[in-house]
Protein backbone atom coordinates (compact mmCIF):
# COMPACT_ATOMS: atom_id res chain seq x y z
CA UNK A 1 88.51 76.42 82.73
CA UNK A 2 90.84 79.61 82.90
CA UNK A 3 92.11 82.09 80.33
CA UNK A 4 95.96 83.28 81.56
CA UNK A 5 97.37 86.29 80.12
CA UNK A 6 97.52 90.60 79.96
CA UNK A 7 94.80 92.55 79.62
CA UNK A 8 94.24 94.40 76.46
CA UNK A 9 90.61 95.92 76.97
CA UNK A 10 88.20 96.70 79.91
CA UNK A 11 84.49 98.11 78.69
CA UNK A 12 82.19 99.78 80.82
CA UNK A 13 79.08 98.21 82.09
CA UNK A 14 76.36 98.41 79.58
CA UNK A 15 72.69 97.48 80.61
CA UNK A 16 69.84 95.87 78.28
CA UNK A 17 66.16 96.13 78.08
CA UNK A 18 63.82 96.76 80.68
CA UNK A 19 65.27 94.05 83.23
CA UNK A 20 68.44 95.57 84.27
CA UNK A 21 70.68 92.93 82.51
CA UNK A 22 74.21 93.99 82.76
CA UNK A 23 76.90 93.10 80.85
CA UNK A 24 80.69 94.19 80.65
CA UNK A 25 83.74 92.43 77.98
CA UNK A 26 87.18 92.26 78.80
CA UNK A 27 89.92 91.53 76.26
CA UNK A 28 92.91 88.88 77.53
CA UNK A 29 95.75 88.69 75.45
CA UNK A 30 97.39 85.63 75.98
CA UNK A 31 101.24 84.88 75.90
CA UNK A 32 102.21 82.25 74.08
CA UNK A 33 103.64 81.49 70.43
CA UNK A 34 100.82 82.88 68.83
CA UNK A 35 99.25 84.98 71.11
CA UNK A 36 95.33 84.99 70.86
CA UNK A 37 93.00 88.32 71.68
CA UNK A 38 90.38 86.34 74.35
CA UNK A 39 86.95 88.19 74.64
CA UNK A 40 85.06 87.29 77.96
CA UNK A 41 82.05 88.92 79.28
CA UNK A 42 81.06 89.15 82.72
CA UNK A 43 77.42 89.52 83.94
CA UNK A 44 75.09 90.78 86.18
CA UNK A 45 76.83 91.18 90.06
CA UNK A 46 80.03 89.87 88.49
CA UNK A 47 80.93 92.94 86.25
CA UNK A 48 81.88 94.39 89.43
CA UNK A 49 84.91 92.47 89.82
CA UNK A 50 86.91 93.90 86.85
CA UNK A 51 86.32 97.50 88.78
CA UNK A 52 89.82 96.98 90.17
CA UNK A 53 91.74 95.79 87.19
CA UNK A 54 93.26 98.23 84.46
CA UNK A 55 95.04 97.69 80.78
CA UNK A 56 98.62 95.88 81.27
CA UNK A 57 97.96 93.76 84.22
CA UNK A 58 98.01 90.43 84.15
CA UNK A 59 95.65 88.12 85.11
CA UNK A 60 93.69 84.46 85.67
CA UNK A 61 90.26 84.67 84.25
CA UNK A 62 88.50 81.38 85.64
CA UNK A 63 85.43 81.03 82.56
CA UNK A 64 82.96 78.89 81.70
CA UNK A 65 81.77 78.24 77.85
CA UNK A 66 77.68 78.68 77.09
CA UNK A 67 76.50 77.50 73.81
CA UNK A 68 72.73 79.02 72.93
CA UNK A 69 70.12 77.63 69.57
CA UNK A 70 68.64 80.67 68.08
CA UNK A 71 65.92 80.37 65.28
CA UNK A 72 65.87 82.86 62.98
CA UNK A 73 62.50 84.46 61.04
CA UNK A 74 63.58 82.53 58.15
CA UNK A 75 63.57 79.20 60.15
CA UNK A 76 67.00 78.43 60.10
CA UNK A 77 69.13 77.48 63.33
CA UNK A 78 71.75 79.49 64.22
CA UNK A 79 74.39 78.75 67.05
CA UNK A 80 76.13 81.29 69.25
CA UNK A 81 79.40 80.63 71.78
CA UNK A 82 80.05 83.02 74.29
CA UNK A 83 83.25 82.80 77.32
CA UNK A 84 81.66 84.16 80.46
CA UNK A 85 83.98 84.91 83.38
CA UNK A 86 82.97 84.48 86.96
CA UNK A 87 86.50 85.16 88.79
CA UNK A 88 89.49 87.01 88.03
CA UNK A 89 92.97 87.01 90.04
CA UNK A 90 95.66 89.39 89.67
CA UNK A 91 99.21 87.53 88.39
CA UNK A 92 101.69 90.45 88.95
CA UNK A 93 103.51 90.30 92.31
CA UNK A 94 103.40 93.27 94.33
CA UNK A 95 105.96 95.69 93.95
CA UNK A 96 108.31 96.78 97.69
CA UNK A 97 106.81 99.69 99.19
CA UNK A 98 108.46 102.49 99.31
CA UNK A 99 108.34 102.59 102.96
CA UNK A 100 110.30 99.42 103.55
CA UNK A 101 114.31 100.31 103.74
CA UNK A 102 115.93 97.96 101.08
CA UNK A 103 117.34 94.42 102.72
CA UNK A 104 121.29 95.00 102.91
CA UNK A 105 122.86 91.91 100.50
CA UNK A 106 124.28 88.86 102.21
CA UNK A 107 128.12 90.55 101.64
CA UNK A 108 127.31 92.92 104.32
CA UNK A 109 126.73 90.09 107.03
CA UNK A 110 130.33 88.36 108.21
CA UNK A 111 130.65 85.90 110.92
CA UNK A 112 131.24 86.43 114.40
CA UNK A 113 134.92 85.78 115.07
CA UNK A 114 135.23 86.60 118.44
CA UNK A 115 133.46 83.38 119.72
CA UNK A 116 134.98 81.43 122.51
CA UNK A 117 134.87 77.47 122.88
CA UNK A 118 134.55 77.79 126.43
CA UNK A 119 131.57 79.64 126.29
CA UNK A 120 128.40 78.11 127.15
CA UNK A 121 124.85 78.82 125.85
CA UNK A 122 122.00 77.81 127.87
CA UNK A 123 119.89 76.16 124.54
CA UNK A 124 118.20 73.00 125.11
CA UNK A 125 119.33 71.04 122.79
């Protein structure tokens, strides 16, 4: 599954318990009708790939959906969703460097007029 759309949030890693798990939530705002605020967490090695992303771009978050029982002290079950990410791509094409000299438009090119019928080219076809 994917989640399309511009990001609105980027947390830092945060780590839990004595383990090392780590854990960091982005926030996808997708663009549609009603546009929906998409929460998707990305652990352990994969936090690392939201290190290049910042608020405003847009993106492809490719997700899967976990579904955990929990049993509380009182003995009643509880059920928790969560979207975990596991690849993001970047949406927004790159912009021209500034290096490159602009492409002159198509006005700027007129045909040759000073071609000869009895000239011959040496193509082989």
């Amino acid at each position: 599954m994917e989640v399309q759309g511009r990001i609105k949030m980027i947390d830092e890693t945060k780590t839990y318990g004595n383990n090392g798990f780590r854990k960091r939530e982005i926030v996808v705002t997708t663009e549609e009708q009603y546009p929906q605020h998409i929460l998707v967490e990305f652990v352990q090695d994969k936090c690392d790939l939201l290190n290049n992303y910042s608020v405003g771009q847009q993106v492809k978050i490719s997700i899967n959906l976990r579904g955990r029982e929990w049993v509380n002290p009182q003995g009643e079950t509880k059920y928790f969703n969560s979207i975990q990410g596991w690849r993001v791509e970047n949406l927004e094409t790159a912009q021209p460097s500034a290096d490159m000299p602009p492409v002159p438009p198509m006005e700027a090119f007129e045909p040759a007029d000073d071609l000869n019928e009895e000239d011959h080219d040496d193509l082989p076809f």
